[in-house]
N, C-alpha and C. Protein backbone atom coordinates (compact mmCIF):
# COMPACT_ATOMS: atom_id res chain seq x y z
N UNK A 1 36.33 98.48 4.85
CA UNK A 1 35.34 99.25 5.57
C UNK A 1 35.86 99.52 6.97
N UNK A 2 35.72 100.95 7.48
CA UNK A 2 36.03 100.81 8.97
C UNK A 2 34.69 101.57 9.66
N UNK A 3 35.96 102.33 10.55
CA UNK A 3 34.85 103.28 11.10
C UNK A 3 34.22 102.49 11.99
N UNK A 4 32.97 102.54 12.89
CA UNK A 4 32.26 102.08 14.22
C UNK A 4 31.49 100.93 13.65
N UNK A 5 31.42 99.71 14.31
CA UNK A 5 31.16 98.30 13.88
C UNK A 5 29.88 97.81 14.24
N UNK A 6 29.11 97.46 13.92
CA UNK A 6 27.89 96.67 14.58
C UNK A 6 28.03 95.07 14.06
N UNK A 7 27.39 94.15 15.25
CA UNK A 7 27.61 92.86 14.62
C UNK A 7 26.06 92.50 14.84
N UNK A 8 25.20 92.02 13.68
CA UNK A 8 24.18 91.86 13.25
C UNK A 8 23.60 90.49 12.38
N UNK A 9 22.27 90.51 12.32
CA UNK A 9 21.90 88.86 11.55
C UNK A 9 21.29 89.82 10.44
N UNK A 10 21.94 88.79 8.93
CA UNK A 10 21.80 88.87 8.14
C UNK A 10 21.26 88.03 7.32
N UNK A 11 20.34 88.94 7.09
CA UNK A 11 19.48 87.66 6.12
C UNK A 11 19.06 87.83 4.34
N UNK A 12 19.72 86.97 4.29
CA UNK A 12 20.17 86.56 2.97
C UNK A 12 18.62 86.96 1.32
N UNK A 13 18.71 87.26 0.32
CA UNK A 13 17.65 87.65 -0.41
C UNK A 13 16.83 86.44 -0.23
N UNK A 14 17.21 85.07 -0.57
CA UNK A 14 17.20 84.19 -0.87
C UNK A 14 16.32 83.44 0.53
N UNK A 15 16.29 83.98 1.56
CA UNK A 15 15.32 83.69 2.72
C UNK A 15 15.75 82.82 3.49
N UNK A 16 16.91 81.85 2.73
CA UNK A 16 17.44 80.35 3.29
C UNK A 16 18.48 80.39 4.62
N UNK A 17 19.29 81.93 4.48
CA UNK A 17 19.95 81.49 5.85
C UNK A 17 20.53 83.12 6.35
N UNK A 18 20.15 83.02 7.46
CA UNK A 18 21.09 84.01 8.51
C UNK A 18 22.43 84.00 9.25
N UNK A 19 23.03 85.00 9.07
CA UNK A 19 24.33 85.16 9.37
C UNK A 19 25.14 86.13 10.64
N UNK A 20 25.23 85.96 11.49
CA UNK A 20 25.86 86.80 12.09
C UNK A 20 26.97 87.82 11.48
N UNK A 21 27.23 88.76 11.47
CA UNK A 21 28.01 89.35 10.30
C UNK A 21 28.56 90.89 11.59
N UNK A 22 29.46 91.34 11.52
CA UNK A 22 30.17 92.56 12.31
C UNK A 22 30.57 93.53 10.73
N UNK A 23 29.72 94.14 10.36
CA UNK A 23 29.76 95.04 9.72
C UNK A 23 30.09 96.53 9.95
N UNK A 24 30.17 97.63 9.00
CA UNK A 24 30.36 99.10 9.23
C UNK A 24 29.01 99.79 9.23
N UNK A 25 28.79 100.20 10.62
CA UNK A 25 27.50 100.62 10.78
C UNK A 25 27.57 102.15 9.92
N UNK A 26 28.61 103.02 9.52
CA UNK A 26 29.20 104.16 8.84
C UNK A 26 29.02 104.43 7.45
N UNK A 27 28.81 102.91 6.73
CA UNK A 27 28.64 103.61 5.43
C UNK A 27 27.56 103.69 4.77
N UNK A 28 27.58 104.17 3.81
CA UNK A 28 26.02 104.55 3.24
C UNK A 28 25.73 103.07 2.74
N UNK A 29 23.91 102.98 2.13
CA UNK A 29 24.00 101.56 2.10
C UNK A 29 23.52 101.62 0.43
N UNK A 30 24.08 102.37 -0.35
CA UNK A 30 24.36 102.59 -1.43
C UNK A 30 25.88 101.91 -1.49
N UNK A 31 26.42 102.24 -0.95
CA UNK A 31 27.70 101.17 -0.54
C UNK A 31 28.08 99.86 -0.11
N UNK A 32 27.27 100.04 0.80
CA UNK A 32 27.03 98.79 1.91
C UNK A 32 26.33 97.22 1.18
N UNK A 33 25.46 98.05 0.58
CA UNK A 33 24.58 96.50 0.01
C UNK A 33 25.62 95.91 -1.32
N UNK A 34 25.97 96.53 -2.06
CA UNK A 34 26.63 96.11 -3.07
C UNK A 34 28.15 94.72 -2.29
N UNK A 35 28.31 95.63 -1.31
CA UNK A 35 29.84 94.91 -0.61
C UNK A 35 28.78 93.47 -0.08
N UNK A 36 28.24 93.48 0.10
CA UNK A 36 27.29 92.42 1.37
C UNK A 36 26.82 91.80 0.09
N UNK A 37 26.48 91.70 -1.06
CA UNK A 37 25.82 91.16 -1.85
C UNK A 37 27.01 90.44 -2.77
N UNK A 38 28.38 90.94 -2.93
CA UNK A 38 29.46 90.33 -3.36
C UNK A 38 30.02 89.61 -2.44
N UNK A 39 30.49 90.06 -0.95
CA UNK A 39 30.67 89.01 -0.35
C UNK A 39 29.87 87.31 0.06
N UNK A 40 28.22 87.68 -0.34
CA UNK A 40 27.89 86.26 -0.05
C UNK A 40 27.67 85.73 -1.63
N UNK A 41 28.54 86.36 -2.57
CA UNK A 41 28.52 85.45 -3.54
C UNK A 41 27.25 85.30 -4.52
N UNK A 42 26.19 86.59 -4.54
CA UNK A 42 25.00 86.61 -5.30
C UNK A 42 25.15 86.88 -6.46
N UNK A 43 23.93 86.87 -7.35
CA UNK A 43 24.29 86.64 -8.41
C UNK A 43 24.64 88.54 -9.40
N UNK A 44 25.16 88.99 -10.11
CA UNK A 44 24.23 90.26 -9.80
C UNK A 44 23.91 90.41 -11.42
N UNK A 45 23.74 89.59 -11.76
CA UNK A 45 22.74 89.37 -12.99
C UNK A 45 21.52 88.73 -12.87
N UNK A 46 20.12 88.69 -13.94
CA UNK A 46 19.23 88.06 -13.84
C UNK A 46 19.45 86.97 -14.64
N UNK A 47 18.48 85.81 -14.96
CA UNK A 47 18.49 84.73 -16.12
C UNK A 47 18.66 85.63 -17.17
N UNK A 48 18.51 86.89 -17.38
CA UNK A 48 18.01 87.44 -18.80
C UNK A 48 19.22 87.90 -19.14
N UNK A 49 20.63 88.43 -17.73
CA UNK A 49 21.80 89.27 -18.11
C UNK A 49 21.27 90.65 -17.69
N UNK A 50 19.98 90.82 -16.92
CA UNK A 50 19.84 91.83 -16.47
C UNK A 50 20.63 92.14 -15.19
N UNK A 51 20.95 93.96 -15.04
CA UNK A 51 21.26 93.42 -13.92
C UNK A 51 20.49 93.89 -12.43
N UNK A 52 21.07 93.00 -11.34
CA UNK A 52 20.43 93.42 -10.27
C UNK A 52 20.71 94.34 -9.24
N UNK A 53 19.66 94.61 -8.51
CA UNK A 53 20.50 95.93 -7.39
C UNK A 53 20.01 95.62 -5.78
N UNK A 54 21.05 95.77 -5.38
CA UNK A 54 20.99 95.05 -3.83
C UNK A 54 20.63 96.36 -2.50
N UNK A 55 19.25 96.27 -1.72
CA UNK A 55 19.40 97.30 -1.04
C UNK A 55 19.52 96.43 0.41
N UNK A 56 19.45 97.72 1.53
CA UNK A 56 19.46 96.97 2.58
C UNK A 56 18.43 97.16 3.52
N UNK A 57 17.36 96.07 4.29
CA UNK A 57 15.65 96.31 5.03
C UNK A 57 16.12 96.39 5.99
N UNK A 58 15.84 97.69 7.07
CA UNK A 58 16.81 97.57 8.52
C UNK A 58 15.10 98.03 9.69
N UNK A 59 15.29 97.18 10.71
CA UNK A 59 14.10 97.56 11.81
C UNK A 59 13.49 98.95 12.16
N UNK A 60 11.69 99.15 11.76
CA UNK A 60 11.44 100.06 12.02
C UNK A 60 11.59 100.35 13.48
N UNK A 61 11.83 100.94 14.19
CA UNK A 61 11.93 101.32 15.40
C UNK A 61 10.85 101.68 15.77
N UNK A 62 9.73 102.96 15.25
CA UNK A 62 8.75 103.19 15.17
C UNK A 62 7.48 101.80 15.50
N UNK A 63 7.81 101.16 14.99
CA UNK A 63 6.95 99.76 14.80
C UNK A 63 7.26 98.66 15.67
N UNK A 64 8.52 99.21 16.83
CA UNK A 64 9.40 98.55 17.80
C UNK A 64 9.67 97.19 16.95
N UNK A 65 9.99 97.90 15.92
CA UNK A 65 11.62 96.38 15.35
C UNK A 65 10.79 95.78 14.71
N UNK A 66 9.35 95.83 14.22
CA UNK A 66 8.25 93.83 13.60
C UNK A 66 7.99 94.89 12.60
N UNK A 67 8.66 95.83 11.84
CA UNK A 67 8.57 96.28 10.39
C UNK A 67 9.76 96.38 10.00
N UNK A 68 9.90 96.57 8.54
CA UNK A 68 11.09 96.61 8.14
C UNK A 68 11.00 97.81 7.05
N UNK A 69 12.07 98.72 6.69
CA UNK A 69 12.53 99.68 6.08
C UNK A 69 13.31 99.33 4.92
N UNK A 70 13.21 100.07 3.55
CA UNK A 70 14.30 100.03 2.67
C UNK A 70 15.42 101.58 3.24
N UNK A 71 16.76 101.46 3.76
CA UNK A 71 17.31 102.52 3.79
C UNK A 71 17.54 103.28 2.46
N UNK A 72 17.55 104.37 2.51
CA UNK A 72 17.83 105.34 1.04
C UNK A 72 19.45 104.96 1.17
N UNK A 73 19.52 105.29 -0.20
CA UNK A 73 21.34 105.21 -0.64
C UNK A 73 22.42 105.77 0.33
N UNK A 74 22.50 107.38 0.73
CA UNK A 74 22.63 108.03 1.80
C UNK A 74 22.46 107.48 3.06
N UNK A 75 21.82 106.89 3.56
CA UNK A 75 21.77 106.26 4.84
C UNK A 75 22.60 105.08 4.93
N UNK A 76 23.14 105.31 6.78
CA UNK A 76 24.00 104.31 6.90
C UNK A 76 23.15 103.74 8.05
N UNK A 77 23.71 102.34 8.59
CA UNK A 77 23.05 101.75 9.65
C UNK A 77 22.97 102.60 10.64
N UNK A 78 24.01 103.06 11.36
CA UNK A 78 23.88 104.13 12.51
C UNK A 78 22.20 104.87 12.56
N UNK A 79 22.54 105.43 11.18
CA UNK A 79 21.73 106.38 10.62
C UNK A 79 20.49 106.10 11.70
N UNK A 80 20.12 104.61 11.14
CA UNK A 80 18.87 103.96 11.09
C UNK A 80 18.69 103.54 12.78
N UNK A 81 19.45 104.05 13.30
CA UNK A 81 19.45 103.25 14.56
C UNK A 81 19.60 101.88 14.88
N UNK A 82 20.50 100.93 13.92
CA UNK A 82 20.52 99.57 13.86
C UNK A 82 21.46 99.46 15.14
N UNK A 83 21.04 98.38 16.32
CA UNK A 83 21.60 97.95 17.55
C UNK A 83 22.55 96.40 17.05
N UNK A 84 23.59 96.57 17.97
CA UNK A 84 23.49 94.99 18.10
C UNK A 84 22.66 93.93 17.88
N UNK A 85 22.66 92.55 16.94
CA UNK A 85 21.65 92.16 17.54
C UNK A 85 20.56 92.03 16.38
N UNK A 86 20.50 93.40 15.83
CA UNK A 86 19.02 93.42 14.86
C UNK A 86 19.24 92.49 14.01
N UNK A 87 18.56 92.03 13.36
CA UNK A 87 17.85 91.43 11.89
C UNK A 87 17.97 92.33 10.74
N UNK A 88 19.08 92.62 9.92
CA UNK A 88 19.18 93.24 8.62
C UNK A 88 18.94 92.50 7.99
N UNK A 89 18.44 93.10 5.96
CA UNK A 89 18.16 92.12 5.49
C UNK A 89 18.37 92.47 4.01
N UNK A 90 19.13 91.87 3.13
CA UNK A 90 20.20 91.99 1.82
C UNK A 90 18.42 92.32 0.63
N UNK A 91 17.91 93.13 0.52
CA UNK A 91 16.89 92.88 -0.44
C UNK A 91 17.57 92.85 -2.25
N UNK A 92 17.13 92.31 -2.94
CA UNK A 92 17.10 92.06 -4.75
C UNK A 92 16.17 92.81 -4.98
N UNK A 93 16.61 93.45 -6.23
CA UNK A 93 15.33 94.33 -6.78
C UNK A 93 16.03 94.01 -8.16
N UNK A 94 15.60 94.09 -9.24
CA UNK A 94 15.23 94.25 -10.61
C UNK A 94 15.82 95.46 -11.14
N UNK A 95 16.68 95.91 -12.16
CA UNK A 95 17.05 97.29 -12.49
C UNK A 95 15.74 97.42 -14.04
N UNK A 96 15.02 98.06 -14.11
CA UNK A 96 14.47 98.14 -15.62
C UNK A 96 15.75 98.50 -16.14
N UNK A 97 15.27 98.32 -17.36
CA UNK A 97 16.31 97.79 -18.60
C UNK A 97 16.00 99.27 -19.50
């Protein structure tokens, strides 16, 4: 990943821990979540062998930062106006089968 960097807390599906992380604020997060969801090692199956899909919750701005957003696939952090600093957050969702 290159391109312009933001370093940000990441918080994990799993709720248990935050990470400081210097990520690519550039790529879409159709991209982005999949890389962030293999690097911390999740699972990307269910108990069932279903599988799962990783998006990414970034600060409403609108709501000054105490809401959170699913970005669309197309959107990158920039996009979203993510600062230094913010609270991103790895969401799990369920694929129907």
């Amino acid at each position: 990943m290159s391109g312009s960097v933001v370093k940000v807390r990441l918080k994990e599906p799993t709720g248990g821990t935050n990470r400081t992380v210097k990520i690519s604020a550039n790529v879409p997060s159709s991209k982005l979540a999949p890389f962030l969801a293999r690097q911390l090692k999740m699972n990307m199956t269910d108990e069932q062998g279903q599988p799962r899909s990783f998006k990414i919750s970034v600060p409403d701005r609108r709501s000054g930062g105490r809401k959170h957003y699913i970005l669309q696939p197309n959107e990158a952090l920039q996009d979203a106006g993510v600062e230094e600093g913010d609270e991103i957050r790895l969401v799990m969702e369920h694929i129907p089968a």
